[in-house]
C-alpha atoms as a PDB file:
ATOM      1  CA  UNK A   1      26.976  13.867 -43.793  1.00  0.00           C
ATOM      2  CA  UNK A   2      25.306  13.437 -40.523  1.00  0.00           C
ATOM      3  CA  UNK A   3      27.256  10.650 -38.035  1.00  0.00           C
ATOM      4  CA  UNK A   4      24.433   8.056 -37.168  1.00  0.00           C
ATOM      5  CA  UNK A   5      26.849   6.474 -34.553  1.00  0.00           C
ATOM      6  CA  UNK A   6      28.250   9.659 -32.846  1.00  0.00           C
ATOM      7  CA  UNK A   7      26.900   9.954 -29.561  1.00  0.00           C
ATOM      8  CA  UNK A   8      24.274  12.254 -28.475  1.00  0.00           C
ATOM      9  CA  UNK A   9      25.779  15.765 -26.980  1.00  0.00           C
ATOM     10  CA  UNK A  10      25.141  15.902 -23.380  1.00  0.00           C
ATOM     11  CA  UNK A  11      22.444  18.352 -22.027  1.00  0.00           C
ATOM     12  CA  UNK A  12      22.600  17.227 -18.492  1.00  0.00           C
ATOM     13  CA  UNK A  13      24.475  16.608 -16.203  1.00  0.00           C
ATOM     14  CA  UNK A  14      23.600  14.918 -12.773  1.00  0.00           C
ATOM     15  CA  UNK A  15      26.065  16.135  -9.863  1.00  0.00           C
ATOM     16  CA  UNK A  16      25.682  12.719  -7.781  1.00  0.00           C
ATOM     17  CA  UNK A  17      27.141   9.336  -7.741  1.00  0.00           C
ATOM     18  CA  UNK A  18      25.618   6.531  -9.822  1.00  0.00           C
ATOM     19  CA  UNK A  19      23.641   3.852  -7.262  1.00  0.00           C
ATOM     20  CA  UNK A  20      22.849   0.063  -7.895  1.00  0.00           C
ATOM     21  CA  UNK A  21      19.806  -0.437 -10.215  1.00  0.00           C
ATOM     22  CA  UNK A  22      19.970   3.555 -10.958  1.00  0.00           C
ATOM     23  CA  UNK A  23      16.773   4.649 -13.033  1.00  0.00           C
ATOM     24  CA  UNK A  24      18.308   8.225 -14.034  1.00  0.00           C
ATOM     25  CA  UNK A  25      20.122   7.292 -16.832  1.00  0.00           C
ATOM     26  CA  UNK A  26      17.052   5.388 -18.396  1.00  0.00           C
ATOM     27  CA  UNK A  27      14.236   7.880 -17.338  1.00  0.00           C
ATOM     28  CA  UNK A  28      16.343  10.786 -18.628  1.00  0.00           C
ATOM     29  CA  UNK A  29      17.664   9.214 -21.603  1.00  0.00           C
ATOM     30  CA  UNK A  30      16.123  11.673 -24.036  1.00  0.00           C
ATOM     31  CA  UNK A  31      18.850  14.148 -22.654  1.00  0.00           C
ATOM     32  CA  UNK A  32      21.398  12.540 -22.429  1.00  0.00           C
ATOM     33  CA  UNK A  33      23.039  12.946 -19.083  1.00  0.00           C
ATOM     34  CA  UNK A  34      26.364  11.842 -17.634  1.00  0.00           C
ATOM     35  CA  UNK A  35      26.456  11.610 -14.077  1.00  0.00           C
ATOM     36  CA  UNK A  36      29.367  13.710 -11.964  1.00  0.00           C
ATOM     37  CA  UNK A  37      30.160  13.128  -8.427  1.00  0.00           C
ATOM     38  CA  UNK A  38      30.446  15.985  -6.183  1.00  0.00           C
ATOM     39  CA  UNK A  39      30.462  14.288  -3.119  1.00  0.00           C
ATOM     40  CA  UNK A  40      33.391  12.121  -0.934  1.00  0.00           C
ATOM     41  CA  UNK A  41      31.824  11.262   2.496  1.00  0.00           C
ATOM     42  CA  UNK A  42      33.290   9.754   4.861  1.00  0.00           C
ATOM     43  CA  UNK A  43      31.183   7.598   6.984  1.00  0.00           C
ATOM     44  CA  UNK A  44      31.386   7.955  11.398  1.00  0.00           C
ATOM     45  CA  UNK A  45      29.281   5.139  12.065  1.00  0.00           C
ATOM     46  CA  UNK A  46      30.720   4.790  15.705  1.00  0.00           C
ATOM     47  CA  UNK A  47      29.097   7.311  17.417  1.00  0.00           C
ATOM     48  CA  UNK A  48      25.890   5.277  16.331  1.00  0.00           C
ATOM     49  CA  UNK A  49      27.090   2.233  17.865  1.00  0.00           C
ATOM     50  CA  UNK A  50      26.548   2.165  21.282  1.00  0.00           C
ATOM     51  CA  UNK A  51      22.622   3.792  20.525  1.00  0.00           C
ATOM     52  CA  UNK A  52      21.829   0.879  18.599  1.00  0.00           C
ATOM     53  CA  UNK A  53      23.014  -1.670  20.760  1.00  0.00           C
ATOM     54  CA  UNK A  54      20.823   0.182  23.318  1.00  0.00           C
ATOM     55  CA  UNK A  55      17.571  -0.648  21.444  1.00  0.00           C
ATOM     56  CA  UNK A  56      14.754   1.719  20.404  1.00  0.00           C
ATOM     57  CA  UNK A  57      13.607   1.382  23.422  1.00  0.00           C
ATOM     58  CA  UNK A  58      14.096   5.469  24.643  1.00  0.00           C
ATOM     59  CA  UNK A  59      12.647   6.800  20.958  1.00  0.00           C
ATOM     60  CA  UNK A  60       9.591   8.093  19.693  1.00  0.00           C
ATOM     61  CA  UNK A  61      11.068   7.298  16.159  1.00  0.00           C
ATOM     62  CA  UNK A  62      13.785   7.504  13.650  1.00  0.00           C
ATOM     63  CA  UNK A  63      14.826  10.430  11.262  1.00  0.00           C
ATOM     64  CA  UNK A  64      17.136   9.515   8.310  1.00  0.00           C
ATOM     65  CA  UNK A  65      17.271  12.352   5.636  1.00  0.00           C
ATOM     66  CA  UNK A  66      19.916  10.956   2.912  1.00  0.00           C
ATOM     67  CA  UNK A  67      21.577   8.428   1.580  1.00  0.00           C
ATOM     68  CA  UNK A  68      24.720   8.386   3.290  1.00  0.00           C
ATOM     69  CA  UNK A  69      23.024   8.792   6.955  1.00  0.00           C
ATOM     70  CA  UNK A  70      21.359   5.359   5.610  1.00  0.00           C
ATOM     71  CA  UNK A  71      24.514   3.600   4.727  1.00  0.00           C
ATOM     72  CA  UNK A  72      26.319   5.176   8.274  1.00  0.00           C
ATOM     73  CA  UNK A  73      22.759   3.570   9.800  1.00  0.00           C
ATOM     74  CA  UNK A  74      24.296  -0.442   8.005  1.00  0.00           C
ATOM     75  CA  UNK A  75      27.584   0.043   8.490  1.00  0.00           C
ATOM     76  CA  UNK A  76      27.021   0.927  12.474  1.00  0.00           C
ATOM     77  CA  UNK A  77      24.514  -2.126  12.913  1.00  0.00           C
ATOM     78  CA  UNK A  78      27.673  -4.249  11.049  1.00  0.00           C
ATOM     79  CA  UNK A  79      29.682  -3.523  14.298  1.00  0.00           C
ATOM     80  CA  UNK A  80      26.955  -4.287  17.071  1.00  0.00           C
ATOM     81  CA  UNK A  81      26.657  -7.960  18.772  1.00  0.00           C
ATOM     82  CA  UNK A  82      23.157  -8.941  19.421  1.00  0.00           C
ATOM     83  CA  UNK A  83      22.791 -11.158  22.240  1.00  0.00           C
ATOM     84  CA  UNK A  84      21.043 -14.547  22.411  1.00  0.00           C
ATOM     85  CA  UNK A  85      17.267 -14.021  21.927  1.00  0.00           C
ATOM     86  CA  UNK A  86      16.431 -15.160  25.333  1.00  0.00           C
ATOM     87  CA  UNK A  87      18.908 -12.873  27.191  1.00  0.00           C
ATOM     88  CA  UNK A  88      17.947  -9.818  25.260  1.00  0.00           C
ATOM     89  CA  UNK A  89      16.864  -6.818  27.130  1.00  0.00           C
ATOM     90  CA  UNK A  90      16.889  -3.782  24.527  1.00  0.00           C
ATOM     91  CA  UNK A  91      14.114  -3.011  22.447  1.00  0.00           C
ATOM     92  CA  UNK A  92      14.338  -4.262  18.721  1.00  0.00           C
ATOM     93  CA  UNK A  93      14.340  -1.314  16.337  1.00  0.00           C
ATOM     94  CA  UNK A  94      11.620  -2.856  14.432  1.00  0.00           C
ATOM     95  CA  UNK A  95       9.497  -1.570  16.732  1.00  0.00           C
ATOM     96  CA  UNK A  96      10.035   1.994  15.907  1.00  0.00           C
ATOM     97  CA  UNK A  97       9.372   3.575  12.281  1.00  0.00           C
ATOM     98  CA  UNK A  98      11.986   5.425  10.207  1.00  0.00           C
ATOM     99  CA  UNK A  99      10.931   8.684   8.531  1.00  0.00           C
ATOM    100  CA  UNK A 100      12.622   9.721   5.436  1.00  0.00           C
ATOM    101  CA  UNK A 101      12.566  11.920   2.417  1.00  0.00           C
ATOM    102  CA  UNK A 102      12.019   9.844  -0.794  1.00  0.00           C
ATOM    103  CA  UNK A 103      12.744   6.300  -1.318  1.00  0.00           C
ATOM    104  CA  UNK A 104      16.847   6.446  -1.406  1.00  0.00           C
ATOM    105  CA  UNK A 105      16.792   5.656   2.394  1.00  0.00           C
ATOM    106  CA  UNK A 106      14.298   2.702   2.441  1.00  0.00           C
ATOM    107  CA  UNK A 107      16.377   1.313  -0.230  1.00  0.00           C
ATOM    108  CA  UNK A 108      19.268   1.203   1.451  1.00  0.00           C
ATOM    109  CA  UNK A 109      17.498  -0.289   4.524  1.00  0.00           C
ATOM    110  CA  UNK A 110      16.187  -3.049   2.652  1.00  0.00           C
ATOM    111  CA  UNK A 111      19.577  -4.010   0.397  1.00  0.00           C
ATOM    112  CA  UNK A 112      21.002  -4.116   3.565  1.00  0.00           C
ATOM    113  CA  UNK A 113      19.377  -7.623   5.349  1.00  0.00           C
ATOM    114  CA  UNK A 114      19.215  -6.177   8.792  1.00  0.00           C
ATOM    115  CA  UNK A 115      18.010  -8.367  11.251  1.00  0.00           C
ATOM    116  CA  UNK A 116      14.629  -6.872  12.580  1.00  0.00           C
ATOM    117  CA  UNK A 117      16.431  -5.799  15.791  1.00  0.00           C
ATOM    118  CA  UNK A 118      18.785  -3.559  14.206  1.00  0.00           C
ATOM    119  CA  UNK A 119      16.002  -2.456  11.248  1.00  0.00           C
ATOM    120  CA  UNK A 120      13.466   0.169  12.168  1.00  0.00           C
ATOM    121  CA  UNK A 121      10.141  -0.355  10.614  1.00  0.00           C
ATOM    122  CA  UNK A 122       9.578   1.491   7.321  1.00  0.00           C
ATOM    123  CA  UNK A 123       7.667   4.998   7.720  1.00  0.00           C
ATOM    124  CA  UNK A 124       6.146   7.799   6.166  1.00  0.00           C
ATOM    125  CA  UNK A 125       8.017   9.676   3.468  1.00  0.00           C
ATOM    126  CA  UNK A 126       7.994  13.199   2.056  1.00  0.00           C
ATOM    127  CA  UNK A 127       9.134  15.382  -1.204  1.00  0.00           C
ATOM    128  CA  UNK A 128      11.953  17.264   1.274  1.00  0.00           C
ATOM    129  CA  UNK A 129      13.235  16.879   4.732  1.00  0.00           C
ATOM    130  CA  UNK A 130      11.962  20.210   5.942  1.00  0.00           C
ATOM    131  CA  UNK A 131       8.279  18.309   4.518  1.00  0.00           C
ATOM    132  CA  UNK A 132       8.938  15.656   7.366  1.00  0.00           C
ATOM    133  CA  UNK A 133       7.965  17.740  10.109  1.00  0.00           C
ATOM    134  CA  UNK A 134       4.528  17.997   9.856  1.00  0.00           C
ATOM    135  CA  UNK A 135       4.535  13.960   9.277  1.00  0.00           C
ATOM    136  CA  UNK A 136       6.448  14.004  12.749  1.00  0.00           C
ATOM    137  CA  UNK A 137       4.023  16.193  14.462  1.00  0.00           C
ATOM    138  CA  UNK A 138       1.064  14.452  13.006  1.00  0.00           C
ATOM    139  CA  UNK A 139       1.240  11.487  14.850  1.00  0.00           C
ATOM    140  CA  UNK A 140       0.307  10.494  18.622  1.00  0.00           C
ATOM    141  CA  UNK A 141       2.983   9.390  20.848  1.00  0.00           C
ATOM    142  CA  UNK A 142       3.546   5.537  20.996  1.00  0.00           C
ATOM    143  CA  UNK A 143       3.179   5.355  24.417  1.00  0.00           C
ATOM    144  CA  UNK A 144       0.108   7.476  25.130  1.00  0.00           C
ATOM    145  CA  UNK A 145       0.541   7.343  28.967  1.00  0.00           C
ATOM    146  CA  UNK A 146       4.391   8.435  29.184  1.00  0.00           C
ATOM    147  CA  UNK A 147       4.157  11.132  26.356  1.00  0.00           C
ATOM    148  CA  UNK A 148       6.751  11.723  23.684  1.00  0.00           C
ATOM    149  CA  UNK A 149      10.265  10.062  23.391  1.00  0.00           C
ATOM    150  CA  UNK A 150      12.667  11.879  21.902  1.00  0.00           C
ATOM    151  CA  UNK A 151      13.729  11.385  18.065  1.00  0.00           C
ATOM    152  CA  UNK A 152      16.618  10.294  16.681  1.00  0.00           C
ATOM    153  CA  UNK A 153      17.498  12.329  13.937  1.00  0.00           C
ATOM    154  CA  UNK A 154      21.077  11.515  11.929  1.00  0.00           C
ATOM    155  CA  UNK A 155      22.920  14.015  10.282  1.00  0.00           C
ATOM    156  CA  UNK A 156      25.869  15.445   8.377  1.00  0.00           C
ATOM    157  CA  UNK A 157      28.307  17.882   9.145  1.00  0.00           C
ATOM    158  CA  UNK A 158      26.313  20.005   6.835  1.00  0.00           C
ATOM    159  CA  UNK A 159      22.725  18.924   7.469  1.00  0.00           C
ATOM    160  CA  UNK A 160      20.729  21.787   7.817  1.00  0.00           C
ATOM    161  CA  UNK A 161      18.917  22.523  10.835  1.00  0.00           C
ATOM    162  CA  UNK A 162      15.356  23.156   9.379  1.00  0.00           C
ATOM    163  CA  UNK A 163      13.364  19.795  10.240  1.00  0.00           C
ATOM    164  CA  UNK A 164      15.208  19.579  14.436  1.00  0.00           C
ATOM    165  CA  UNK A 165      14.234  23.663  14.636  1.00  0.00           C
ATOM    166  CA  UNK A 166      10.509  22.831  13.391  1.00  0.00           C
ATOM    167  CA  UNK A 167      10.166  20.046  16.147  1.00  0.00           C
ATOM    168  CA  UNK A 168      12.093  21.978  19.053  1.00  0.00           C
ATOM    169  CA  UNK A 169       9.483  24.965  18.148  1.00  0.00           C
ATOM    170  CA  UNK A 170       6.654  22.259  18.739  1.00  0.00           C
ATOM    171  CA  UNK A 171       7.882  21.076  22.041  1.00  0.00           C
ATOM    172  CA  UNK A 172       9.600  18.362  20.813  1.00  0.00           C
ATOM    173  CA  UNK A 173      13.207  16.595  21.620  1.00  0.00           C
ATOM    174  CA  UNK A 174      15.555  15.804  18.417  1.00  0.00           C
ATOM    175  CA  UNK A 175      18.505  14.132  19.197  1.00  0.00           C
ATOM    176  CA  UNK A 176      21.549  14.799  16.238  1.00  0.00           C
ATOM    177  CA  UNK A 177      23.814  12.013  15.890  1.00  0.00           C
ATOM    178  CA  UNK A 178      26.284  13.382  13.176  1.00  0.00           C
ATOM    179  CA  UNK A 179      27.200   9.715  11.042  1.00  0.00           C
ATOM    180  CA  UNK A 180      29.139  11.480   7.945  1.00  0.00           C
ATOM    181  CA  UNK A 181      30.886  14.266   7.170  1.00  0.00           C
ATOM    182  CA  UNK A 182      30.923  15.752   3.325  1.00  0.00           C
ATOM    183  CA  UNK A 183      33.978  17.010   1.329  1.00  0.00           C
ATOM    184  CA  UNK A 184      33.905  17.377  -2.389  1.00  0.00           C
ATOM    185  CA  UNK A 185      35.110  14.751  -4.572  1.00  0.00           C
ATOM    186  CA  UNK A 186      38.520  14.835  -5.768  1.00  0.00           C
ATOM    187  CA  UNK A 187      38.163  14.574  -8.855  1.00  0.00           C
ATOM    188  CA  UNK A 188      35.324  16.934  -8.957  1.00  0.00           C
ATOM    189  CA  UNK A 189      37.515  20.275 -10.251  1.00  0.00           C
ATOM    190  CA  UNK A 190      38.567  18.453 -13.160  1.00  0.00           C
ATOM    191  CA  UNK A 191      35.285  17.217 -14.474  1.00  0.00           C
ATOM    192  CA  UNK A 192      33.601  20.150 -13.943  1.00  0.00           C
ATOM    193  CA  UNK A 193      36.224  21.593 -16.349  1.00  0.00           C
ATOM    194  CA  UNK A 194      35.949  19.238 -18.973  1.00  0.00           C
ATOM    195  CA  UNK A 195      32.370  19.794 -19.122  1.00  0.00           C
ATOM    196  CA  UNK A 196      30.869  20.513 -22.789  1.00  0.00           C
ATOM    197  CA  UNK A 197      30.084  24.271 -23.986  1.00  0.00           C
ATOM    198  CA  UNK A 198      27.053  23.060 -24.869  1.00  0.00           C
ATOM    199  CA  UNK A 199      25.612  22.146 -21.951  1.00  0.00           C
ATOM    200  CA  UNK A 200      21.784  22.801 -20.879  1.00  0.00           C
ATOM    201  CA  UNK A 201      21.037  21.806 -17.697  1.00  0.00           C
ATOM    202  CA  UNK A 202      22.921  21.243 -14.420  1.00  0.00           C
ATOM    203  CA  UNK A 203      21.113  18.409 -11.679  1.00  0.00           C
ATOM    204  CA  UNK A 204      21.639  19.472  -8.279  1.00  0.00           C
ATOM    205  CA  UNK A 205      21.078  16.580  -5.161  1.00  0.00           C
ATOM    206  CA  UNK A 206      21.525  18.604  -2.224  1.00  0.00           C
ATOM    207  CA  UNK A 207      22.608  21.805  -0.619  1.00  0.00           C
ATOM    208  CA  UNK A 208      25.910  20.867   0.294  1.00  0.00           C
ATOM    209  CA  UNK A 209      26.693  19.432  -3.108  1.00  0.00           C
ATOM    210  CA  UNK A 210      25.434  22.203  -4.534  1.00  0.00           C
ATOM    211  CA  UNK A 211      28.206  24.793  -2.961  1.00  0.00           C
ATOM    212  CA  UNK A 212      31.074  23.145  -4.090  1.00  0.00           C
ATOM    213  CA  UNK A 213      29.496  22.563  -7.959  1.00  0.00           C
ATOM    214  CA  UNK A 214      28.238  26.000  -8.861  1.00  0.00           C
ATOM    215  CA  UNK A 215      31.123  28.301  -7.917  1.00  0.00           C
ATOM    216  CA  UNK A 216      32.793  25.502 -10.205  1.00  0.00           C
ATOM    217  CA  UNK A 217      30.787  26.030 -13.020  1.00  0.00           C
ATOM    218  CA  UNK A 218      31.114  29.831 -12.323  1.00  0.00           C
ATOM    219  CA  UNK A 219      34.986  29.548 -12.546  1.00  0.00           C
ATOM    220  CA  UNK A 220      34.309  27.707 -15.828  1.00  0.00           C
ATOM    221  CA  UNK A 221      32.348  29.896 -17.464  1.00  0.00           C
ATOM    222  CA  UNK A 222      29.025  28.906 -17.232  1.00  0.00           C
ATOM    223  CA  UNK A 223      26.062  31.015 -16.538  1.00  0.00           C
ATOM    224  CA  UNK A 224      24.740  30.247 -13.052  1.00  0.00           C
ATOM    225  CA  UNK A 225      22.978  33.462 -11.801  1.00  0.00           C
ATOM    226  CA  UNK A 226      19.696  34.431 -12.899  1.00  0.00           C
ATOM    227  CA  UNK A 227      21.344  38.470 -13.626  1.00  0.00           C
ATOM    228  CA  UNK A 228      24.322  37.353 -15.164  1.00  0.00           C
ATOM    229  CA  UNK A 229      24.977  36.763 -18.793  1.00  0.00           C
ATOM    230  CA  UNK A 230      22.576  34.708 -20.188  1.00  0.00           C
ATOM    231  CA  UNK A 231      24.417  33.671 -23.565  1.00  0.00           C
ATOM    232  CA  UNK A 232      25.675  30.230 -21.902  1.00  0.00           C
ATOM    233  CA  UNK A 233      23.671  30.225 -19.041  1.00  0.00           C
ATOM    234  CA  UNK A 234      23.002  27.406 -17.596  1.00  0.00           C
ATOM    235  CA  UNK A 235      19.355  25.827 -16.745  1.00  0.00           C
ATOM    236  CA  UNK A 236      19.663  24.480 -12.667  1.00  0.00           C
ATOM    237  CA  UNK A 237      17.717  21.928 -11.488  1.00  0.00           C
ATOM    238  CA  UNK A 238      16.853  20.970  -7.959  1.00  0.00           C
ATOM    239  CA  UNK A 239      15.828  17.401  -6.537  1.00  0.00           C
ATOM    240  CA  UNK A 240      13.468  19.246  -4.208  1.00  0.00           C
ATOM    241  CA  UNK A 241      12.554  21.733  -1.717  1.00  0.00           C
ATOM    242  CA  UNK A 242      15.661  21.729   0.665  1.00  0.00           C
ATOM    243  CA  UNK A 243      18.019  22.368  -2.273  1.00  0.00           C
ATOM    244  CA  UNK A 244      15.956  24.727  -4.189  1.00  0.00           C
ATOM    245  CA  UNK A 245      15.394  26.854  -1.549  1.00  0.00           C
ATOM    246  CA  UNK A 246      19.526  27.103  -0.702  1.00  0.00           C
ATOM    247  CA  UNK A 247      19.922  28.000  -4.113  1.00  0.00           C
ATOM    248  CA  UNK A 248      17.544  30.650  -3.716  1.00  0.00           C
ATOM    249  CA  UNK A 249      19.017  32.144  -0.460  1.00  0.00           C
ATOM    250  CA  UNK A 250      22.458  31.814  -1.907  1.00  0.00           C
ATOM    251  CA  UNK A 251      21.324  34.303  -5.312  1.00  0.00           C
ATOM    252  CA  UNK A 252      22.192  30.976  -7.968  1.00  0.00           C
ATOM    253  CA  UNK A 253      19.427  30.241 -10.647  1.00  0.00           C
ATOM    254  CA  UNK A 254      16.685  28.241 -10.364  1.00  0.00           C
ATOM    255  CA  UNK A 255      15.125  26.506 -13.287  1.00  0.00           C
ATOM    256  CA  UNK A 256      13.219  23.747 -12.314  1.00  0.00           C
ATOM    257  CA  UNK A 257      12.616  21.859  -9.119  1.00  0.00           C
ATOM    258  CA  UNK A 258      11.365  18.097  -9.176  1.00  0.00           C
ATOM    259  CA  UNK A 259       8.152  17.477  -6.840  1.00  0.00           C
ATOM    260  CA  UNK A 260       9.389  14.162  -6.056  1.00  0.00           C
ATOM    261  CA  UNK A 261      12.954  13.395  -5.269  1.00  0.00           C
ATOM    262  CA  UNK A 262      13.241  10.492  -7.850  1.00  0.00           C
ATOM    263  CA  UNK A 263      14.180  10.876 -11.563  1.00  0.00           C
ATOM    264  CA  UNK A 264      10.837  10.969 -12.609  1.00  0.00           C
ATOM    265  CA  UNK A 265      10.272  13.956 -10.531  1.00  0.00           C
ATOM    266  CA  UNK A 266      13.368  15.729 -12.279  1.00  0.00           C
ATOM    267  CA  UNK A 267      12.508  14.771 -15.561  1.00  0.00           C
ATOM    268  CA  UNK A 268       9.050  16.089 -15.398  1.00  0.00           C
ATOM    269  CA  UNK A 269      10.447  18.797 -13.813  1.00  0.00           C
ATOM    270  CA  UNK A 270      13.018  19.438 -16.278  1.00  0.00           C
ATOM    271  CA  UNK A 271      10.163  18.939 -19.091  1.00  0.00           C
ATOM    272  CA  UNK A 272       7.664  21.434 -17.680  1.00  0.00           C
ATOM    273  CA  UNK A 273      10.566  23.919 -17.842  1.00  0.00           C
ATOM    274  CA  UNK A 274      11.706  23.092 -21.357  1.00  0.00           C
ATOM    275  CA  UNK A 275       8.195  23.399 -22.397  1.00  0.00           C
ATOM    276  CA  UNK A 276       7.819  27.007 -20.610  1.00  0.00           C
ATOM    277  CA  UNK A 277      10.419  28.504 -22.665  1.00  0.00           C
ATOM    278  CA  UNK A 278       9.164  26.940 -26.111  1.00  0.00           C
ATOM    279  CA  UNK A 279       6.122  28.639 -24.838  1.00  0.00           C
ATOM    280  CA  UNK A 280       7.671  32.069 -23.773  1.00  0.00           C
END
């Protein structure tokens, strides 16, 4: 007799770490997921210090491209002393926009209750970082008469250097200030290994993520190559662009790739997919 109760068997899993108010568990519900982290950053928020105490003042605008570079951003302000209102000198950050992919940064920005001076404005977004550049580019200087300032653009040890090469091939200045470095999670060998056979699909958040997880799930048996066995291969998904197309250099399979980087991107992404092999 059929268990009413038992639990659904997982089809998904979601290599990232849960967030406040997360919407993946609810928006892909139908699938079940359990959420894995593969990540363990640790923040370096002082070597942002001193450039936000210096104001916005030299920059043309701000480049955040994850989550973690957002929470380096907070935990940097945390540290700087503003001076009285009528002795400051350095331009307040409001005055400058930040440009990010999807809304995980802005998010962070606004949990955060930055005073305006330490806040940049919110900006454009895109579906990938790589999809910032041409926002970037797009837009005339903020001071007309003394050109472009350079942009401040904070990475990872691992960011990849598609979106600084696209503006350095357009004349333009991108200054790196790394805030985090990425190691896998500790626990991350285990619960890759206790993983169920059954498994469909695999969620994948970013590139570097994405090399520690999949030679993981190689090791424990699972199917990730699109020429390899195919009797438990395993369906990959990609948040976006900048992830699918490291998976793509790097010979793993790709299954589906979300056109927004939010969980209703990856579940219609996932869906679309699903619906493709009924299809097939």
């Amino acid at each position: 007799m059929e268990d009413r109760d038992a639990p659904a068997p997982t089809r998904l899993v979601l290599f990232r770490t849960p967030a406040n108010g997360d919407s993946y568990p609810t928006t892909l519900a139908r699938y079940a997921p359990i959420s894995v982290p593969a990540l363990a950053d640790r923040l370096l928020p002082s070597a942002l210090e001193p450039v936000l105490a210096a104001g916005a003042g030299g920059w043309e605008a701000v480049v955040i491209t994850s989550r973690r570079a957002a929470e380096a951003w907070v935990a940097a302000a945390a540290s700087v002393t503003l001076p009285a209102e009528a002795e400051a000198e350095a331009e307040a950050w409001s005055s400058v926009q930040v440009y990010s992919p999807g809304p995980a940064v802005g998010s962070v920005l606004d949990a955060s209750g930055l005073p305006p001076a330490l806040r940049p404005s919110p900006g454009p977004t895109a579906i990938s970082a790589a999809s910032l550049a041409p926002l970037l580019l797009s837009v005339p200087p903020r001071d007309g008469a003394a050109g472009y300032r350079p942009y401040l653009l904070l990475t990872g040890d691992k960011t990849l250097p598609t979106l600084g090469d696209a503006l350095a091939a357009a004349g333009r200045q991108a200054i790196k200030v790394q805030v985090y470095a990425t190691a896998p999670a500790p626990s991350l060998a285990d619960d890759v290994g206790r993983l169920e056979a059954s498994l469909r699909w695999a969620a994948l958040f970013s590139p570097s993520s994405a090399s520690y997880v999949l030679p993981l799930l190689e090791a424990a048996g699972f199917g990730v190559r699109p020429d390899g066995a195919q009797d438990r291969r395993l369906r990959i998904a990609a948040i976006g662009e900048t992830t699918a197309a490291w998976l793509r250099d790097a010979g793993y399979a790709l299954d589906a790739v979300a056109a927004t980087p939010n969980a209703e991107g990856l579940l219609a992404a996932i869906d679309a997919a699903e619906a493709g092999e009924r299809r097939s």
